[in-house]
N, C-alpha and C. Protein backbone atom coordinates (compact mmCIF):
# COMPACT_ATOMS: atom_id res chain seq x y z
N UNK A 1 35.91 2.27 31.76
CA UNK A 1 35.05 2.65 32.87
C UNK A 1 33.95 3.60 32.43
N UNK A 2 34.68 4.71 31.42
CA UNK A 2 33.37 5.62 31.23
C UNK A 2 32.44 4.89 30.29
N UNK A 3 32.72 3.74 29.58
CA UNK A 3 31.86 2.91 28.56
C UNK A 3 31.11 2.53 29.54
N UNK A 4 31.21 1.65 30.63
CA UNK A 4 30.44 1.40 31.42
C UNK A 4 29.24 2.17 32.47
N UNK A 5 29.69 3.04 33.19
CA UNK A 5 28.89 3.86 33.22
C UNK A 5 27.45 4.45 32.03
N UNK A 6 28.34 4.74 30.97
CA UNK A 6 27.52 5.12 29.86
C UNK A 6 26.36 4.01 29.64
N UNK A 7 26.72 2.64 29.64
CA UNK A 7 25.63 1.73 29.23
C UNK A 7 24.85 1.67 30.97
N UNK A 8 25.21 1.63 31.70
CA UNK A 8 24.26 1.78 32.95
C UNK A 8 23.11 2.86 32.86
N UNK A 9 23.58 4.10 32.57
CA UNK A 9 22.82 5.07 32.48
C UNK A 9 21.79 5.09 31.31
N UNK A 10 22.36 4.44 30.15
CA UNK A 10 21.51 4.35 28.97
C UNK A 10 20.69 3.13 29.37
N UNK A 11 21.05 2.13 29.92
CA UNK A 11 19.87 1.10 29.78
C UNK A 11 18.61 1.88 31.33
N UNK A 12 18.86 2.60 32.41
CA UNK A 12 18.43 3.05 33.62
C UNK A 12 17.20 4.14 32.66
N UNK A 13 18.08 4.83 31.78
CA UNK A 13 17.28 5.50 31.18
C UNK A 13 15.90 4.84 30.10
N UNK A 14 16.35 4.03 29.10
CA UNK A 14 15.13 2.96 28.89
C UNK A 14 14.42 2.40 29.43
N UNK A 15 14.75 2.43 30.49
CA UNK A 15 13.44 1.31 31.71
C UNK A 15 13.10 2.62 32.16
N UNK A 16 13.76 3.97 32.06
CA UNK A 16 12.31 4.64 32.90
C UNK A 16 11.04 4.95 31.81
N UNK A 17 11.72 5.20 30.36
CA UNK A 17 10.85 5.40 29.64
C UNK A 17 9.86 4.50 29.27
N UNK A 18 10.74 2.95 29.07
CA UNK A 18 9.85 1.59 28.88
C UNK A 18 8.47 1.83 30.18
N UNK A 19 9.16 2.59 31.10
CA UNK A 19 7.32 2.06 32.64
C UNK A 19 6.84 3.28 31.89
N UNK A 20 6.88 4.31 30.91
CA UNK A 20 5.99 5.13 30.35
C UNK A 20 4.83 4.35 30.25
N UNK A 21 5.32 3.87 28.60
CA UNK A 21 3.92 3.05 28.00
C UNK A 21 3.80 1.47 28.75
N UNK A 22 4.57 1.24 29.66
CA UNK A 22 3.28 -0.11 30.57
C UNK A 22 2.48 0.76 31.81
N UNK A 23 3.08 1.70 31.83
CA UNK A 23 2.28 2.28 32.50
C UNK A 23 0.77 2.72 32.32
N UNK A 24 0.94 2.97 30.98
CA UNK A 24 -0.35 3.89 30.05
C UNK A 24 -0.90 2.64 29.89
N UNK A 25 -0.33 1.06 29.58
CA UNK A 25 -1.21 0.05 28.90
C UNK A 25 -2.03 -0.39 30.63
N UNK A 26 -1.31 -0.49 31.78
CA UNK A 26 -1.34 -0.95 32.85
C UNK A 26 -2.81 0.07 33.27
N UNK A 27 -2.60 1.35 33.02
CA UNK A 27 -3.80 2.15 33.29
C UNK A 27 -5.36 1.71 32.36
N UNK A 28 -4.77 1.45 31.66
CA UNK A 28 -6.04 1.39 30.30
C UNK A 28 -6.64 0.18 30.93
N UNK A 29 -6.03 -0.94 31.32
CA UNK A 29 -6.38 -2.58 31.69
C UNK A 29 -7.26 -1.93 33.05
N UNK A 30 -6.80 -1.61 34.23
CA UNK A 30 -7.23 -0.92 35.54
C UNK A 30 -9.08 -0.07 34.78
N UNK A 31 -8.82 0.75 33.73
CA UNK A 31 -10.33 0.81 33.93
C UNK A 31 -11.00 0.13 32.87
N UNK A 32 -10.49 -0.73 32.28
CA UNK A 32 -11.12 -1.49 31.67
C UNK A 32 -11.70 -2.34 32.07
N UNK A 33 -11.17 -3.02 33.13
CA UNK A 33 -11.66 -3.92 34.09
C UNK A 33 -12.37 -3.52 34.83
N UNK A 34 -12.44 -2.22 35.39
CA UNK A 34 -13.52 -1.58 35.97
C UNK A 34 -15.27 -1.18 34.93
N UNK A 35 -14.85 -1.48 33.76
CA UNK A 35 -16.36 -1.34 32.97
C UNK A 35 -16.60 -0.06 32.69
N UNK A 36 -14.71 0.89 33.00
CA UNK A 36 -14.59 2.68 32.47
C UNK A 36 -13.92 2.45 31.19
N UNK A 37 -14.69 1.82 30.11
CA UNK A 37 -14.48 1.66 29.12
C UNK A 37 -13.88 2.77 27.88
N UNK A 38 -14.77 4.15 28.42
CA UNK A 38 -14.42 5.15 27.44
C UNK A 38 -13.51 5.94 28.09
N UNK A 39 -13.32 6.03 29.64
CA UNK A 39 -12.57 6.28 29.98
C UNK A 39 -10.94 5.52 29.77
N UNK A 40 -11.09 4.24 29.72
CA UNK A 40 -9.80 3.93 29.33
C UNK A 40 -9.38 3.90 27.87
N UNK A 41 -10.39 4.03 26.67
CA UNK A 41 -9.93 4.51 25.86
C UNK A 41 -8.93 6.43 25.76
N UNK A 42 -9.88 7.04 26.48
CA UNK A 42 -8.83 8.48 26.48
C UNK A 42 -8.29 8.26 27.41
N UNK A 43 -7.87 7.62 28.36
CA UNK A 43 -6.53 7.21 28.90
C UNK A 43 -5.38 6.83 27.91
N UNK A 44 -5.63 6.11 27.14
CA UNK A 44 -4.29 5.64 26.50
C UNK A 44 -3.95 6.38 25.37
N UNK A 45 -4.91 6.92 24.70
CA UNK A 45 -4.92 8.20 23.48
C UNK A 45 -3.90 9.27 23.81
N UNK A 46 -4.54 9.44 25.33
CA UNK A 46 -3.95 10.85 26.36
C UNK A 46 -2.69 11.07 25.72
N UNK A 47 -2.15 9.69 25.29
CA UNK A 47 -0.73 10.22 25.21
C UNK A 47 0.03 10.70 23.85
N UNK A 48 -0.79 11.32 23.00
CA UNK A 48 -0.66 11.56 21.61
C UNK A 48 -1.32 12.84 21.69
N UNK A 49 -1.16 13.85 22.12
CA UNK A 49 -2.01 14.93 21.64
C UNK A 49 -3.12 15.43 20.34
N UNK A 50 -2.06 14.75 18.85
CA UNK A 50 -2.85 14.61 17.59
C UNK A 50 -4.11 13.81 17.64
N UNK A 51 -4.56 12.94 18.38
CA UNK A 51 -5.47 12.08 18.19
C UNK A 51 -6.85 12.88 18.31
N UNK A 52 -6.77 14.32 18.79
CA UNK A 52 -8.37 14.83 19.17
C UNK A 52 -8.40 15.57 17.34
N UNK A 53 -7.23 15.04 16.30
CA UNK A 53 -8.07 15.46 15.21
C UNK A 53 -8.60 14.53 14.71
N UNK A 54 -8.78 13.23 15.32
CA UNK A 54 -9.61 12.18 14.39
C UNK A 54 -10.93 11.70 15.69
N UNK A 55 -11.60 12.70 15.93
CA UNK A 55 -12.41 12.09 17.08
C UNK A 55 -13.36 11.12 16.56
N UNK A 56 -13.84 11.18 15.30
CA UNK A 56 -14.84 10.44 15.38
C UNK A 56 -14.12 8.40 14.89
N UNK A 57 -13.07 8.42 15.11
CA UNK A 57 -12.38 7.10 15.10
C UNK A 57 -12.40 6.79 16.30
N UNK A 58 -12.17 7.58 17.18
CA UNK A 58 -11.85 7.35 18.79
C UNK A 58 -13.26 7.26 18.97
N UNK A 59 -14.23 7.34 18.66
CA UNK A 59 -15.86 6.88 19.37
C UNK A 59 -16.35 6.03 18.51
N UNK A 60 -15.53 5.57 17.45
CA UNK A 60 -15.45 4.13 17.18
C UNK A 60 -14.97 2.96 17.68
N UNK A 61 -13.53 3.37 18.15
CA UNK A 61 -13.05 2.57 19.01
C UNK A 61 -13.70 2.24 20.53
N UNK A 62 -14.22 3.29 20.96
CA UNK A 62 -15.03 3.07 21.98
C UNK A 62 -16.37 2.51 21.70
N UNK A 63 -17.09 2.56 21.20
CA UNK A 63 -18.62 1.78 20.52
C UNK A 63 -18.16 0.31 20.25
N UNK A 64 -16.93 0.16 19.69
CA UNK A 64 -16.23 -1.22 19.19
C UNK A 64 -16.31 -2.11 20.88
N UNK A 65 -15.18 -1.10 21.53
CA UNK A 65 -15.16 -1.87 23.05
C UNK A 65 -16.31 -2.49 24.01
N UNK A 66 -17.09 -1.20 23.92
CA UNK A 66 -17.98 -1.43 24.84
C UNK A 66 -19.43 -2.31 24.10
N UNK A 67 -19.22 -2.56 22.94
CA UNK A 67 -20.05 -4.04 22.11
C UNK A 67 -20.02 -5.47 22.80
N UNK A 68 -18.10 -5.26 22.66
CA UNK A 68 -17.17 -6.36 22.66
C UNK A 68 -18.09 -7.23 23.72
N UNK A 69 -17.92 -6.70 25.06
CA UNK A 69 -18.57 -6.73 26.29
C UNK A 69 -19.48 -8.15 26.08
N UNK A 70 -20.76 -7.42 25.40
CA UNK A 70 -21.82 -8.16 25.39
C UNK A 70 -22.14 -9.03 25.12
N UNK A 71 -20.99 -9.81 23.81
CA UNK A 71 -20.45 -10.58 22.82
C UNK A 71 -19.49 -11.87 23.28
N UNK A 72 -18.35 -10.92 23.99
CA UNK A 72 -18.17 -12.15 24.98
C UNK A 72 -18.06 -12.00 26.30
N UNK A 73 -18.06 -11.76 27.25
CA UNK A 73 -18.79 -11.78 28.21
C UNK A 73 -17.54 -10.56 29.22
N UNK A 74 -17.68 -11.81 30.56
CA UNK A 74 -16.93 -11.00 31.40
C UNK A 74 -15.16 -11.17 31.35
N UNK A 75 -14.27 -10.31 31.71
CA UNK A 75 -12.99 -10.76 31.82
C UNK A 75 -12.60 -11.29 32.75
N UNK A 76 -10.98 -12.68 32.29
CA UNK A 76 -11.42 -13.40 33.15
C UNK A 76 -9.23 -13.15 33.73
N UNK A 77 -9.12 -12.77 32.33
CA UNK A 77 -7.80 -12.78 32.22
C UNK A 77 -7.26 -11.81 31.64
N UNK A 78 -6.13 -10.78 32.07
CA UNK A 78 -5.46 -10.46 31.08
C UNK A 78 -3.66 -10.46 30.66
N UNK A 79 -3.42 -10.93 30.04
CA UNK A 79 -1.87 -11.55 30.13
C UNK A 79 -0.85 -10.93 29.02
N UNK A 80 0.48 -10.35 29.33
CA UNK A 80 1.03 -10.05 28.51
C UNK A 80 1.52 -10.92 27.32
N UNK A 81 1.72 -10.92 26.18
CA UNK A 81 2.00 -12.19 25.84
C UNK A 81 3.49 -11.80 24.91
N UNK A 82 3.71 -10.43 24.41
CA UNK A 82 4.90 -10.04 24.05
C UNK A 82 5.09 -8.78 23.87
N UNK A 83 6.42 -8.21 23.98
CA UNK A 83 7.13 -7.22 23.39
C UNK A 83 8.26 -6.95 22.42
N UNK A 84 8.04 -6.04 21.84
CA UNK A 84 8.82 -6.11 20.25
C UNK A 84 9.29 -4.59 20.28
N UNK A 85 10.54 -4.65 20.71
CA UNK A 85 11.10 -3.16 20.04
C UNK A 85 11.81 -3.22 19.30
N UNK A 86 11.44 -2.05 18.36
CA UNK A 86 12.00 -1.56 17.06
C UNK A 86 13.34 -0.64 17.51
N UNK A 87 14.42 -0.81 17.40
CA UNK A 87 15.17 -0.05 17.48
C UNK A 87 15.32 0.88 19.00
N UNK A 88 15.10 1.68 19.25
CA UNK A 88 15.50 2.59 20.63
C UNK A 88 14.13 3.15 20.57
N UNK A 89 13.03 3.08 19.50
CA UNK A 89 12.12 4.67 19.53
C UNK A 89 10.42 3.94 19.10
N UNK A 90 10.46 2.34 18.87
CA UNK A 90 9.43 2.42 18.71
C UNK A 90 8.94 0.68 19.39
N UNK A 91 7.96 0.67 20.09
CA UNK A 91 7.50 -0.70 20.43
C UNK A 91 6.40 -1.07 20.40
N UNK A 92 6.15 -2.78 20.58
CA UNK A 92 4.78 -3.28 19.84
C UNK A 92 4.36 -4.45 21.43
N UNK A 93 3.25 -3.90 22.00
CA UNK A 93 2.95 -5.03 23.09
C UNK A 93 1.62 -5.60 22.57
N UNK A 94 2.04 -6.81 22.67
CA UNK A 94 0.50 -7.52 22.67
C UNK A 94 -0.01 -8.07 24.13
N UNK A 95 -0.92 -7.94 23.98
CA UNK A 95 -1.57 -8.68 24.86
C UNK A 95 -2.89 -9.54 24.78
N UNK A 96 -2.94 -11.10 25.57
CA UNK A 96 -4.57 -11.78 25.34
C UNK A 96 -4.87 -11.79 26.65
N UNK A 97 -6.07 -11.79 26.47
CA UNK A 97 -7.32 -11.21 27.03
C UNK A 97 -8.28 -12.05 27.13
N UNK A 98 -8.80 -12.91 28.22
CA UNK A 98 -9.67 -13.95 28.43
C UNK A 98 -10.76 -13.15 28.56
N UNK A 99 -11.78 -13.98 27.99
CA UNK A 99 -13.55 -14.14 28.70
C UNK A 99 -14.01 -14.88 28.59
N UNK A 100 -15.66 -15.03 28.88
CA UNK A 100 -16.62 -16.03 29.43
C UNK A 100 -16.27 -16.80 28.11
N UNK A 101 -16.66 -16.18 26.63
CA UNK A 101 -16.75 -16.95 25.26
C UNK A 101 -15.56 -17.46 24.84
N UNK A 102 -14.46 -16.52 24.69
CA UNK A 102 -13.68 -16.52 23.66
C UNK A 102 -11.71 -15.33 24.41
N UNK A 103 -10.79 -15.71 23.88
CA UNK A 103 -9.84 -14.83 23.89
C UNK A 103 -10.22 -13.89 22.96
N UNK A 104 -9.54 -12.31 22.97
CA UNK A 104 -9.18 -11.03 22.73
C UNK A 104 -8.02 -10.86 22.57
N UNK A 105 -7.19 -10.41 21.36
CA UNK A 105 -5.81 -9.50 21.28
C UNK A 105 -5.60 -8.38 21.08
N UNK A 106 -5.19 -7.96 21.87
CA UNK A 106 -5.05 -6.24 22.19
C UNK A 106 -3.69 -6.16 21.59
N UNK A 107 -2.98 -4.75 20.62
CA UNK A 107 -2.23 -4.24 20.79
C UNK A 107 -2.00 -2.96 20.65
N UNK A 108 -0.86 -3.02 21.31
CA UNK A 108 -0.51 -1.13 21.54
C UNK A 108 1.14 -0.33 20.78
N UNK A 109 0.76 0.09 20.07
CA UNK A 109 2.05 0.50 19.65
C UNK A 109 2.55 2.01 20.16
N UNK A 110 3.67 2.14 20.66
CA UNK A 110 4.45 3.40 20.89
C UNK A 110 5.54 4.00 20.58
N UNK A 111 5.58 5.15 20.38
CA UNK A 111 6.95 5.67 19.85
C UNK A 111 7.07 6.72 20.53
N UNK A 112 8.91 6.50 20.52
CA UNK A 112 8.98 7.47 21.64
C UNK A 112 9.56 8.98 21.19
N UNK A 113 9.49 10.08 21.91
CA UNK A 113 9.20 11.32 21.65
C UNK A 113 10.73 11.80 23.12
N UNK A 114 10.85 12.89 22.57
CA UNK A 114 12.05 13.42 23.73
C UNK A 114 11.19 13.10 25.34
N UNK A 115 9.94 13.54 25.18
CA UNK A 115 10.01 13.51 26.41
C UNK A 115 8.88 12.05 27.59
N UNK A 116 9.19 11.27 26.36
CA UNK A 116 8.57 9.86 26.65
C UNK A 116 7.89 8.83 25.70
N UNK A 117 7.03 8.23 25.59
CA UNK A 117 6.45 7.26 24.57
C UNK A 117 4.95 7.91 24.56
N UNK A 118 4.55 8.17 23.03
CA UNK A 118 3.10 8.47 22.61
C UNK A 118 2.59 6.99 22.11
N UNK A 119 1.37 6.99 22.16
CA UNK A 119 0.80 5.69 21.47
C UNK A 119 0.90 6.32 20.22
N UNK A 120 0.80 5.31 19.25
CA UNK A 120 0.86 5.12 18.06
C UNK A 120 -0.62 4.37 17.06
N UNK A 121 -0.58 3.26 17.72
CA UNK A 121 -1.90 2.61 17.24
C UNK A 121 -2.42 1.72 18.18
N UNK A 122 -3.57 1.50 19.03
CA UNK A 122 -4.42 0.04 19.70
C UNK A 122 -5.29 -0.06 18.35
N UNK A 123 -5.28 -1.86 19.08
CA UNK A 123 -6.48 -2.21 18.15
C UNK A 123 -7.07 -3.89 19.07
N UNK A 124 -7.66 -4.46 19.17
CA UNK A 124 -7.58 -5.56 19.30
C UNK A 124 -8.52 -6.29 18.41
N UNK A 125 -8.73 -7.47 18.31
CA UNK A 125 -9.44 -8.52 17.25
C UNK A 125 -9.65 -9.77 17.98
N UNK A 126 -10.11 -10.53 17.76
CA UNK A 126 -10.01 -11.94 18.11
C UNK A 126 -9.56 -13.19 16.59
N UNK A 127 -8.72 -12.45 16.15
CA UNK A 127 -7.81 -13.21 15.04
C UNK A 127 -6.85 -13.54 16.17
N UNK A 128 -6.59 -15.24 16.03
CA UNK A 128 -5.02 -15.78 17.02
C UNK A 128 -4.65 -16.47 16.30
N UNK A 129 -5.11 -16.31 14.57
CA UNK A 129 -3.97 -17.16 13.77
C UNK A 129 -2.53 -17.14 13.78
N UNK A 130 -2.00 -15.96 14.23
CA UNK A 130 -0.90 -15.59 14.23
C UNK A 130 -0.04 -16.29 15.41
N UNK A 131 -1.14 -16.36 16.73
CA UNK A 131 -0.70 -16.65 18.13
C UNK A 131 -0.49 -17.98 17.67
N UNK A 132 -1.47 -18.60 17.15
CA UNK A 132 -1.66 -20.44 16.68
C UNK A 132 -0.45 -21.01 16.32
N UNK A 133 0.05 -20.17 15.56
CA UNK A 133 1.11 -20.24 14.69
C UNK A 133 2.55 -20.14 15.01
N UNK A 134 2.43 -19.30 15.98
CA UNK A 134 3.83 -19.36 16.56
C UNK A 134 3.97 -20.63 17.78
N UNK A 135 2.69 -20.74 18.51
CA UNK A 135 2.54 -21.78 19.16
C UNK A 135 2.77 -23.39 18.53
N UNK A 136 2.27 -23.53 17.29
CA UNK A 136 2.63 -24.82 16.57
C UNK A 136 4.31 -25.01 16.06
N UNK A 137 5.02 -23.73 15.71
CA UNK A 137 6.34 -23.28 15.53
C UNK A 137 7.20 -23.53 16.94
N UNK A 138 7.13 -23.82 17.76
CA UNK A 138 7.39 -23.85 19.25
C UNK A 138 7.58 -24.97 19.72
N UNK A 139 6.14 -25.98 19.76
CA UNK A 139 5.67 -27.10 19.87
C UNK A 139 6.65 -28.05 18.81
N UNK A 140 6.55 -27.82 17.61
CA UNK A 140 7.08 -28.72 16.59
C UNK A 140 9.10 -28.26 16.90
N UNK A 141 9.18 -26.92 17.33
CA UNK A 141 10.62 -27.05 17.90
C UNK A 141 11.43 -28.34 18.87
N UNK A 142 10.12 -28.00 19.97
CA UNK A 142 10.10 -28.76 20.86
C UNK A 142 10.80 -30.41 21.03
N UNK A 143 10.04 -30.52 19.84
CA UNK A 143 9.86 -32.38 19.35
C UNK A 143 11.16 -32.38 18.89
N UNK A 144 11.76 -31.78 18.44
CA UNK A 144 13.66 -31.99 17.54
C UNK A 144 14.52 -31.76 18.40
């Protein structure tokens, strides 16, 4: 009985921390989509305190975003497409990202800290060799 309990409380406790960082990714998407581009970059930073010693990366990342824009157009979509946790303390979400031209892959990495999940690393690209790939791995499952 007390085993049980124990795993109730431990998994109750991971899902509050897990809505940490969808929370932080869920915020970042909200003004991103709004065209508060630099604002949703220090939205999702917010959660690392260390990051104001590398500022001039973070107004790279923002100059990067707000390019992106122009390049391919408007958003049309944005969709989770996976999650990957490492153990109890560290996780990897991707997400794609429609527009007018072309898809976007966003990801966000977090690790978690006593008193919740810090980001770790975003980045996104429009490399989906990887996505391609698991999709043809899937497909060719499929067929057997």
């Amino acid at each position: 009985m007390k085993s049980i309990i124990l795993l109730i409380s431990l998994t109750v406790s991971f899902n509050i921390f897990a809505a940490d960082y969808q929370q932080e990714i869920n915020k970042f998407f909200e003004l991103y989509k709004k065209d508060k581009i630099d604002e949703a970059v220090d939205s999702i930073y917010s959660t690392n305190e260390y990051v104001s010693a590398i500022p001039d990366q973070i107004k790279n990342v923002k100059t990067q975003l707000n390019a992106l824009k122009g390049m391919v157009g408007q958003v049309h979509h944005i969709g989770q497409l996976d999650t990957f946790l490492v153990g109890e303390s560290f996780v990897y979400v991707t997400y794609l990202v429609t527009y007018d031209r072309q898809p976007v892959r966003y990801e966000f990495q977090f690790f978690k800290v006593k008193d919740g999940w810090r980001i770790y690393s975003f980045s996104f690209d429009d490399d989906l060799s990887e996505i391609q790939s698991q999709a043809r791995k899937a497909a060719w499952s499929a067929k057997k």
